[in-house]
Protein backbone atom coordinates (compact mmCIF):
# COMPACT_ATOMS: atom_id res chain seq x y z
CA UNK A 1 -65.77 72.00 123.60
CA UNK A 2 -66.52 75.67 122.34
CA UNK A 3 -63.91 77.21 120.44
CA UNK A 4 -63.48 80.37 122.60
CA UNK A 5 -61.43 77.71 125.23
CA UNK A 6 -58.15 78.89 125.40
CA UNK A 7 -55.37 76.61 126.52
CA UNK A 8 -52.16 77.87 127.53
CA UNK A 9 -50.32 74.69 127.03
CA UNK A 10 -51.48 74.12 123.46
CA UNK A 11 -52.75 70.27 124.47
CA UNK A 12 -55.51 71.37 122.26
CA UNK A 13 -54.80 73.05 119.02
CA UNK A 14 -50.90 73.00 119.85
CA UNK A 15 -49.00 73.31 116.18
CA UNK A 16 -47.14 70.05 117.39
CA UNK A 17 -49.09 68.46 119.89
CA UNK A 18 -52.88 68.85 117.94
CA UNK A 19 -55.19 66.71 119.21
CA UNK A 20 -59.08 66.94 118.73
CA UNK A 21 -61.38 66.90 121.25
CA UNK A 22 -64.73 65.02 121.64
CA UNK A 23 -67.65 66.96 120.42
CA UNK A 24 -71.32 66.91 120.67
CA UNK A 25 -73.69 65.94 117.88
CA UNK A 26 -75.24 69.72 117.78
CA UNK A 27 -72.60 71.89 116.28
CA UNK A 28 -73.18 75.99 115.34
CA UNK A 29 -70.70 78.25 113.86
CA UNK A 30 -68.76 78.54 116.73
CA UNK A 31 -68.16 74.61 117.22
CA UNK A 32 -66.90 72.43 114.27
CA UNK A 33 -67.77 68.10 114.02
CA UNK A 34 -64.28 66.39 113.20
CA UNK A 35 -63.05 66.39 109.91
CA UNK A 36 -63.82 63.79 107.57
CA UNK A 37 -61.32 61.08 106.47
CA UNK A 38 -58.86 62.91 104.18
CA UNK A 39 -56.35 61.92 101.23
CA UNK A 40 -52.38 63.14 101.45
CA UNK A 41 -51.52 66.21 99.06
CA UNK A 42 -48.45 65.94 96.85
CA UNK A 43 -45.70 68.01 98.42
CA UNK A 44 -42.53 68.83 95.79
CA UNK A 45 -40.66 70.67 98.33
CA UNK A 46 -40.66 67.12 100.32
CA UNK A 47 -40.53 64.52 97.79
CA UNK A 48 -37.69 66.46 95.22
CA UNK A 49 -35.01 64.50 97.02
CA UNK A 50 -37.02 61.12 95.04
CA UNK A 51 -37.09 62.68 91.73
CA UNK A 52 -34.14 63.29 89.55
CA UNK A 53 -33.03 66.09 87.41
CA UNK A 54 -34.91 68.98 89.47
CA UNK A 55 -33.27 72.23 89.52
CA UNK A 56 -35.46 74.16 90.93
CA UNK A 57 -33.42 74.32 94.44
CA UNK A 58 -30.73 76.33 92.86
CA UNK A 59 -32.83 78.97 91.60
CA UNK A 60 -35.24 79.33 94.70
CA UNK A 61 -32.01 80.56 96.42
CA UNK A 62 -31.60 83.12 93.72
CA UNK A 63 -35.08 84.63 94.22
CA UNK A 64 -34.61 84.36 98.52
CA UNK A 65 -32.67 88.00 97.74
CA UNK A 66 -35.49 88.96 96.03
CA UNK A 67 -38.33 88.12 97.77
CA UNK A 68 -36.59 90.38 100.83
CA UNK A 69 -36.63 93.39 98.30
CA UNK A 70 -39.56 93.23 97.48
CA UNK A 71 -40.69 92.70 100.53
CA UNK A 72 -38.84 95.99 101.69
CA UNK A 73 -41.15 97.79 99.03
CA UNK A 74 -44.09 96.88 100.03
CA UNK A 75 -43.17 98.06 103.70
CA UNK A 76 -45.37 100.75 104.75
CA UNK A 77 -43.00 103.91 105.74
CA UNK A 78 -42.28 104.23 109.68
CA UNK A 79 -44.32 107.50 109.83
CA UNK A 80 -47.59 105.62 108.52
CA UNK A 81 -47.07 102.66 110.64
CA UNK A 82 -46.78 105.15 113.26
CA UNK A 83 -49.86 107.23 113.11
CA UNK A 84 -51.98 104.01 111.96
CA UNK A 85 -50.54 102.78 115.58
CA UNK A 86 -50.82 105.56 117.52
CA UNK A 87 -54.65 106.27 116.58
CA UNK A 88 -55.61 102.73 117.15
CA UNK A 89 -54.46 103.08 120.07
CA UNK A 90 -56.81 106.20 121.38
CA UNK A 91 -59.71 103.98 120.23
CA UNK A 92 -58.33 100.99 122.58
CA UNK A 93 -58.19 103.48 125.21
CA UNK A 94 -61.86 105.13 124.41
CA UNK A 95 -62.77 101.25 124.49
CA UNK A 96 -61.03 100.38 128.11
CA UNK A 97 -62.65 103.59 129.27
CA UNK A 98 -65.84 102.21 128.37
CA UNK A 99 -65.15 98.90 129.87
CA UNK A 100 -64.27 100.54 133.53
CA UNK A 101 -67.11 103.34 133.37
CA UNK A 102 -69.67 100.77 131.63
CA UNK A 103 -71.67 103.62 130.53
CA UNK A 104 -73.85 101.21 128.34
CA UNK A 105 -75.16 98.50 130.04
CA UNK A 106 -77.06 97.30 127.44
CA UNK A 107 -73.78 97.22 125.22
CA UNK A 108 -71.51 95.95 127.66
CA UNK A 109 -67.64 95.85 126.56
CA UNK A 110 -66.16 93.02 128.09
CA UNK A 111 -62.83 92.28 126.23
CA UNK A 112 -60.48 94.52 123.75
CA UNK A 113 -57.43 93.43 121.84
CA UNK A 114 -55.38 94.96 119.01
CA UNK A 115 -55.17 91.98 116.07
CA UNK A 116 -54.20 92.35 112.15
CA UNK A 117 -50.98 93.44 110.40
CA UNK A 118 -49.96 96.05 112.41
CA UNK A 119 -49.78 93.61 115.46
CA UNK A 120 -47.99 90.64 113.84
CA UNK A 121 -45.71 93.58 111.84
CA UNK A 122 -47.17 92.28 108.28
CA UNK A 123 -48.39 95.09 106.93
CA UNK A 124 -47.96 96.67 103.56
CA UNK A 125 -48.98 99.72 101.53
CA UNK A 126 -52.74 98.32 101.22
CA UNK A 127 -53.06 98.25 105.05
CA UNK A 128 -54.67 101.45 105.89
CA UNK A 129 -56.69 100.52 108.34
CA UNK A 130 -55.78 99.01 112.15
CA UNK A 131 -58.01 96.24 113.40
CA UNK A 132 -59.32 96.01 116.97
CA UNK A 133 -61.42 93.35 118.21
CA UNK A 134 -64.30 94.11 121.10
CA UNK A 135 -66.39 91.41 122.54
CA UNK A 136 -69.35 92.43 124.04
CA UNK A 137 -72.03 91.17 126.57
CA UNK A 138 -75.35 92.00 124.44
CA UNK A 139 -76.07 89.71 121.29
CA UNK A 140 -75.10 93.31 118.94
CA UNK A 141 -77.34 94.30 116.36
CA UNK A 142 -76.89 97.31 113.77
CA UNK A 143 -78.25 99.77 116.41
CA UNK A 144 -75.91 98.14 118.89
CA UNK A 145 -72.79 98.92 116.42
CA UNK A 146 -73.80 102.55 116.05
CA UNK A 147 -74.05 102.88 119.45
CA UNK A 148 -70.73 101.91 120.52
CA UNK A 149 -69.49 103.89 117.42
CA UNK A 150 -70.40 106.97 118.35
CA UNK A 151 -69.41 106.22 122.57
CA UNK A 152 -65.86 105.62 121.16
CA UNK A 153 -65.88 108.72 119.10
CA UNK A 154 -66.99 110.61 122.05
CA UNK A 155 -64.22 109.12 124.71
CA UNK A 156 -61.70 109.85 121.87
CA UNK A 157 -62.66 113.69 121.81
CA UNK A 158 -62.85 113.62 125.79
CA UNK A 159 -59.39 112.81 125.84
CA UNK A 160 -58.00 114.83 123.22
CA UNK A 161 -60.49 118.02 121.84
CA UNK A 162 -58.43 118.14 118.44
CA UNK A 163 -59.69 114.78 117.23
CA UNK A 164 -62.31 114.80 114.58
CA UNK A 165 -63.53 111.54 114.33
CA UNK A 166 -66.78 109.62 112.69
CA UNK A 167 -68.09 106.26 112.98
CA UNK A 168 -69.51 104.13 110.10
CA UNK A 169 -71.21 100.66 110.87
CA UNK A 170 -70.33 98.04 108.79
CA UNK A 171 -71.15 94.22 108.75
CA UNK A 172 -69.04 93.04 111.01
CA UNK A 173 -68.21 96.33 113.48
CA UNK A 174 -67.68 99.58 112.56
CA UNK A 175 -64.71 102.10 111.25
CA UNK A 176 -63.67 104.77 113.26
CA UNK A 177 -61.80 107.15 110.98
CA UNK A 178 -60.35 111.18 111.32
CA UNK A 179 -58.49 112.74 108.40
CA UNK A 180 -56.26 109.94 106.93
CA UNK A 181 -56.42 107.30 109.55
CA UNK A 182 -58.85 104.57 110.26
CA UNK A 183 -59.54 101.69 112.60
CA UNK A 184 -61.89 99.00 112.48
CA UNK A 185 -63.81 97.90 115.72
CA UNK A 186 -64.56 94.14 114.91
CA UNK A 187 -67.47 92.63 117.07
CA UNK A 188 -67.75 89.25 118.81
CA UNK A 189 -69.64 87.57 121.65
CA UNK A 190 -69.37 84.41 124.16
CA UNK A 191 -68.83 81.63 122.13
CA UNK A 192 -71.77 79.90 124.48
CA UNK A 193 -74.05 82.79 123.01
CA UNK A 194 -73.70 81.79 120.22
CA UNK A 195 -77.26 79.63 119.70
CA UNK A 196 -79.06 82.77 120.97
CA UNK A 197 -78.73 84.74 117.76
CA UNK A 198 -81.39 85.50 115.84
CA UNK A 199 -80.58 86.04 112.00
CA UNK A 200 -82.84 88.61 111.15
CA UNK A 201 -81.99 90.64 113.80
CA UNK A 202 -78.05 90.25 115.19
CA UNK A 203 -74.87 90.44 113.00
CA UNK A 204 -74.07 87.42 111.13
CA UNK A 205 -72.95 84.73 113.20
CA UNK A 206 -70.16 83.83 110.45
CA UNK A 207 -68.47 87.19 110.67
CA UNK A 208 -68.28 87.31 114.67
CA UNK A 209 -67.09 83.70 115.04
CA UNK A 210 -63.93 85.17 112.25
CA UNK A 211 -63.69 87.80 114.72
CA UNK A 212 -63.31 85.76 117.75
CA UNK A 213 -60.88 83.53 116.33
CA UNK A 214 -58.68 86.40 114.58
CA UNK A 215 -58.34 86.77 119.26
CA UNK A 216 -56.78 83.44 118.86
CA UNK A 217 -54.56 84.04 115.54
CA UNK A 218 -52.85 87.00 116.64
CA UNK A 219 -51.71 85.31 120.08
CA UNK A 220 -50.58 82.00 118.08
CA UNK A 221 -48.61 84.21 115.52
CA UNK A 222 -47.33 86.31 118.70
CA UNK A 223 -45.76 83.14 120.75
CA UNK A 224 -44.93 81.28 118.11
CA UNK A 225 -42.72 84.37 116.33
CA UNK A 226 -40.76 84.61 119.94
CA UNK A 227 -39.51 81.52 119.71
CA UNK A 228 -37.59 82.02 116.44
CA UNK A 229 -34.75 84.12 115.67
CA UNK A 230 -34.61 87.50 115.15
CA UNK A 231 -33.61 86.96 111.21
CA UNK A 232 -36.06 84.19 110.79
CA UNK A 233 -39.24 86.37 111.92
CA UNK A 234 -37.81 88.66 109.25
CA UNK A 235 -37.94 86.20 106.79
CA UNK A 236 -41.33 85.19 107.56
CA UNK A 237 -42.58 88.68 107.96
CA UNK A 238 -41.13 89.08 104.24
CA UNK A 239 -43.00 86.33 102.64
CA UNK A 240 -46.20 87.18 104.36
CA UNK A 241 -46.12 90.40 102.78
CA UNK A 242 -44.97 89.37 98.93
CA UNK A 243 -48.10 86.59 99.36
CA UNK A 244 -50.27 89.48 100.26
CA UNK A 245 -49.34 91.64 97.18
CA UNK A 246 -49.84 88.33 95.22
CA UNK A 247 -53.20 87.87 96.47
CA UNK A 248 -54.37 91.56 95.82
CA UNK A 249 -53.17 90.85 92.20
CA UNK A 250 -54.53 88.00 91.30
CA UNK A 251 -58.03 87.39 91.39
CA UNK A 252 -58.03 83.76 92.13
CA UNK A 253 -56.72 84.09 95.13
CA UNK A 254 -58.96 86.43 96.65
CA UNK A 255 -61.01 84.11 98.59
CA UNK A 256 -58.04 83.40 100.76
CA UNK A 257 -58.13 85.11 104.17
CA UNK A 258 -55.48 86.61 105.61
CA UNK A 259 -55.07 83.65 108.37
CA UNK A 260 -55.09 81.08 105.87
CA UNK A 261 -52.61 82.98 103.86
CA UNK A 262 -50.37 83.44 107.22
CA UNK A 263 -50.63 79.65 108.08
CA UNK A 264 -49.93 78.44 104.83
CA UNK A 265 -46.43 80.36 104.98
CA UNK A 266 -45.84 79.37 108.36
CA UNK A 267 -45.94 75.66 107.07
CA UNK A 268 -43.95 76.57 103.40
CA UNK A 269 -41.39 77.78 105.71
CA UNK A 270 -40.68 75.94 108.71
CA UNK A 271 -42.13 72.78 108.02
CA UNK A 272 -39.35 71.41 105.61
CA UNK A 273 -37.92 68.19 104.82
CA UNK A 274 -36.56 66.68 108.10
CA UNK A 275 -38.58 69.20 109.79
CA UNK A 276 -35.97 71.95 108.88
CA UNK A 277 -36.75 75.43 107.65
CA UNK A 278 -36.87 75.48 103.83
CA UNK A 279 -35.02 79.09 102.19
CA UNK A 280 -37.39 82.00 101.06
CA UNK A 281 -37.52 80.91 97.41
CA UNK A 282 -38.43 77.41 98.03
CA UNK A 283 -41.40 78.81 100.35
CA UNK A 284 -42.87 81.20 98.10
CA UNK A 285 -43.16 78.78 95.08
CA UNK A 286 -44.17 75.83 97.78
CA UNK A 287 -47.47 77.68 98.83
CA UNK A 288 -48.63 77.62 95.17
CA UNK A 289 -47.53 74.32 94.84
CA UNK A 290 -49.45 72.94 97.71
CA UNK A 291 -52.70 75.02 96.86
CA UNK A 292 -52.61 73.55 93.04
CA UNK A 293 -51.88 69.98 94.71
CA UNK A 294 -55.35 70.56 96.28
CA UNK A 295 -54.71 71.45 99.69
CA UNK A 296 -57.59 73.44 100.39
CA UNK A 297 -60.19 70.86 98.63
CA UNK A 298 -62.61 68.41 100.16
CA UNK A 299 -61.24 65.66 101.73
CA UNK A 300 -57.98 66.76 101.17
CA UNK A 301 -55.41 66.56 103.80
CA UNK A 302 -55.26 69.42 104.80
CA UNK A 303 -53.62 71.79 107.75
CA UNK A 304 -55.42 71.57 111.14
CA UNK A 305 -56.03 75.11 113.10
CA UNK A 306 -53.90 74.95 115.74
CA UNK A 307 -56.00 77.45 117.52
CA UNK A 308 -59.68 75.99 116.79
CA UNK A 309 -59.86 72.36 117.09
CA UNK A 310 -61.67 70.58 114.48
CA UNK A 311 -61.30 73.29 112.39
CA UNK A 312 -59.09 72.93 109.08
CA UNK A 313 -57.58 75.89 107.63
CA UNK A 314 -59.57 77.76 104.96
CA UNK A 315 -62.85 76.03 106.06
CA UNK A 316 -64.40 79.26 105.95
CA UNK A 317 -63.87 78.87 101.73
CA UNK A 318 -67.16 77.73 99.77
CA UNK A 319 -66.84 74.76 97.16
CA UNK A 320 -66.94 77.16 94.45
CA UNK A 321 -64.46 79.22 95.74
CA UNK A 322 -62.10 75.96 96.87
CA UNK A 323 -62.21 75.36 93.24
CA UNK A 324 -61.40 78.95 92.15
CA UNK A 325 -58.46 78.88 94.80
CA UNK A 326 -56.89 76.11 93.19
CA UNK A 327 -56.93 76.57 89.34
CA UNK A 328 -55.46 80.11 90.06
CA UNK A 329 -52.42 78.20 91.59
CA UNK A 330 -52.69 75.86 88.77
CA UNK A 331 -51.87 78.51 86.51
CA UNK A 332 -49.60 80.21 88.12
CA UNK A 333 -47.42 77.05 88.58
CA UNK A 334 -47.60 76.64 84.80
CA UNK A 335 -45.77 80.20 84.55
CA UNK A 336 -43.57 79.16 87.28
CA UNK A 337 -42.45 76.68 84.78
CA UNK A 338 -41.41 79.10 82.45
CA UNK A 339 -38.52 80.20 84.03
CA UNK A 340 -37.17 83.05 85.66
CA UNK A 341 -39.34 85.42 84.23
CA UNK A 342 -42.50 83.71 85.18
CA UNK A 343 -41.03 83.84 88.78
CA UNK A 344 -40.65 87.73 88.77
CA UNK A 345 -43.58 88.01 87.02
CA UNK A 346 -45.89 86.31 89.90
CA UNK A 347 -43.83 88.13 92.68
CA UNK A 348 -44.36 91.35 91.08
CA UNK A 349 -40.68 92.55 90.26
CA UNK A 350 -41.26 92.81 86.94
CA UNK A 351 -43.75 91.72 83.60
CA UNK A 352 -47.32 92.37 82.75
CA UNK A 353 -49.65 93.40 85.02
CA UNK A 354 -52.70 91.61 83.52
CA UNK A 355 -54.30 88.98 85.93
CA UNK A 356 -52.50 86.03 84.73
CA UNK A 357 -55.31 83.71 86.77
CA UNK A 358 -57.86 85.23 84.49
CA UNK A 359 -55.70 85.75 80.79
CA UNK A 360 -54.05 84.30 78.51
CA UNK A 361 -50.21 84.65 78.68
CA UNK A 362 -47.16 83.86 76.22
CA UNK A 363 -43.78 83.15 78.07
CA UNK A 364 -40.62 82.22 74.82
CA UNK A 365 -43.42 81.01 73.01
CA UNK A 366 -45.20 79.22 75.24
CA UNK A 367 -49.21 79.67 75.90
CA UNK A 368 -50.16 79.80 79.02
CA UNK A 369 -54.26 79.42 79.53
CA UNK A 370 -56.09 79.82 82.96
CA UNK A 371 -57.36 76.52 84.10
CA UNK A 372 -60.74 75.40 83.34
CA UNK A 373 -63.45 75.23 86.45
CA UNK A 374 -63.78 71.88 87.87
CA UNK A 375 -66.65 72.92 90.37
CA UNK A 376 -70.50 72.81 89.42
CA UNK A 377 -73.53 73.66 91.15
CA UNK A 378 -75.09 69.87 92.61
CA UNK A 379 -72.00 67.67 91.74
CA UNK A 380 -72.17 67.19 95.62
CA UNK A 381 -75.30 66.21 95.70
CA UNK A 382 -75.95 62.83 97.20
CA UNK A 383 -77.44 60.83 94.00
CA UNK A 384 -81.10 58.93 94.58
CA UNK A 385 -80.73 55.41 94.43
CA UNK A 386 -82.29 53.06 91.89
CA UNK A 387 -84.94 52.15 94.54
CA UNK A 388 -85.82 55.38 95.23
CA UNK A 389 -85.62 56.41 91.62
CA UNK A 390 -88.81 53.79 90.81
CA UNK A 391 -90.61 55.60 93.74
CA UNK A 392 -93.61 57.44 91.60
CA UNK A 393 -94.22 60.95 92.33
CA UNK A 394 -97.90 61.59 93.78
């Protein structure tokens, strides 16, 4: 089944009711094969109960308090949000126009939606852009993406004369900005498409199947936030935005994307012992925990996309970059251990503001070191065996 199959009842790709579907033997970047047999990650947060003398329960409801302020400073102002919002929203409506007029056949706009922080309400101070996803008809090249730039820019000054706005292509789209305010036009096609592309010639087939699933993120983030309270969103809202900051911070992290990041939470928080919702603190320090533990490595047991079947979360991350992932949450677990200081010094409330992924750190005397790379080029490699080793080389 293609990934672009969307259904309503969640029997496929349901956070509760996953269940993967048969697939064929020819898979492209829009289809996944099923994921190979996988080994259980070490979860504190569940097994603490088992193991006596930890304390870190008391303290993790110290830092919930926290975690909300900082949260709160990271909050864009309601005047940004508002013209980020309100702009994005001119270029949706130069898009629909588009769509009903079809004034480029050879473009053809056939679906527009509004995804990213500004959506899901987890923005912060480094979100200065608003992300809109358009899926088109035509298999979109460069020349396709300027195109469409410049038709948006022109509906946009139809509509109101005042607006001075550019378009810039980029890899995946392009960026309509004016003045201080800018909005990125992510492209996609048909999922079934798909094996027509032509990598010399079309955008990458990588970044538009991202962009077709970010479709599918924003509506699983969407329903699943209305059926929690109020205060709970909140919460979750909260941590997304301290794990952002943490990210932009620290190196090591980097390779995360943003749905990975959000889906991670999502399980730190809600997915508790007994199934019950775990407090702020415990969250924040669970998501390194789990990443350290090896969560996002091969054959790990990882978290299933409830939105893509087949697909695990953060299988877009390289082997190299798996590896990188996971030694920066080594390390930042070790300062974890330090105390209290460690803590606010990994949220951001207070301490150095070296890359403690990347340097050398001293917490009361204690040296912290970044973790050593596990990952090298080959180690994957299938090895030749002995028979085919005495095979002489003509």
């Amino acid at each position: 089944m293609p990934f672009g199959h969307r259904n309503n009842s969640y029997k496929y790709g349901g956070f509760r009711q996953y269940r993967p579907v048969q697939q064929t033997q020819n898979y492209n970047q829009f289809e996944a094969p099923p994921p190979p047999p996988s080994r259980s990650v070490f979860d504190f947060t569940l097994e603490q109960g088992n193991l006596a003398g930890t304390k870190t329960a008391k303290t993790d409801l110290v830092f919930a308090k926290e975690i909300v302020e900082r949260a709160a400073n990271l909050t864009p102002s309601p005047e940004v949000r508002s013209q980020i919002k309100q702009y994005a929203q001119k270029v949706i409506v130069a898009l629909e126009k588009e769509h009903r007029e079809n004034t480029l056949p050879e473009v053809g706009v056939t679906r527009i939606m509004h995804v990213g922080s500004f959506v899901t309400g987890t923005s912060t101070h480094l979100s200065d852009k608003s992300d809109v996803v358009v899926q088109l008809k035509c298999l979109p090249s460069f020349e396709t993406l300027l195109i469409l730039g410049n038709k948006i820019v022109e509906n946009i000054q139809s509509a109101d004369p005042s607006e001075t706005g550019v378009a810039l292509p980029t890899e995946d789209g392009c960026i309509i900005s004016s003045h201080n305010k800018q909005v990125r036009v992510l492209v996609t096609i048909n999922p079934l498409d798909s094996v027509k592309l032509e990598p010399e010639l079309h955008l990458d087939e990588t970044r538009m199947m991202i962009n077709h699933f970010s479709l599918r993120h924003v509506s699983w983030l969407t329903e699943m936030t209305e059926c929690i309270p109020k205060e709970t969103v909140q919460e979750y809202h909260a941590l997304i935005r301290v794990l952002k900051d943490v990210r932009s911070r620290f190196r090591g992290l980097q390779p995360l994307s943003v749905w990975a990041l959000q889906f991670l939470a999502f399980h730190c928080l809600f997915d508790g012992p007994n199934r019950q919702k775990t407090n702020l603190g415990t969250a924040f320090r669970r998501f390194f925990e789990l990443i350290s533990a090896g969560i996002f490595l091969p054959k790990a047991a990882g978290l299933m996309d409830p939105t893509a079947p087949n697909h695990r979360i953060g299988f877009d991350l390289t082997f190299e970059q798996m590896d990188e992932v996971c030694i920066a949450a080594q390390t930042l677990i070790r300062v974890f251990a330090t105390g209290d200081d460690g803590y606010r010094a990994i949220l951001g409330t207070q301490g150095t503001a070296a890359d403690l992924t990347k340097t050398t750190s001293v917490w009361n005397g204690i040296t912290i070191q970044p973790s050593e790379t596990a990952y090298e080029d080959g180690c994957y490699d299938q090895p030749l065996s002995a028979e085919a080793e005495k095979i002489p080389v003509v």
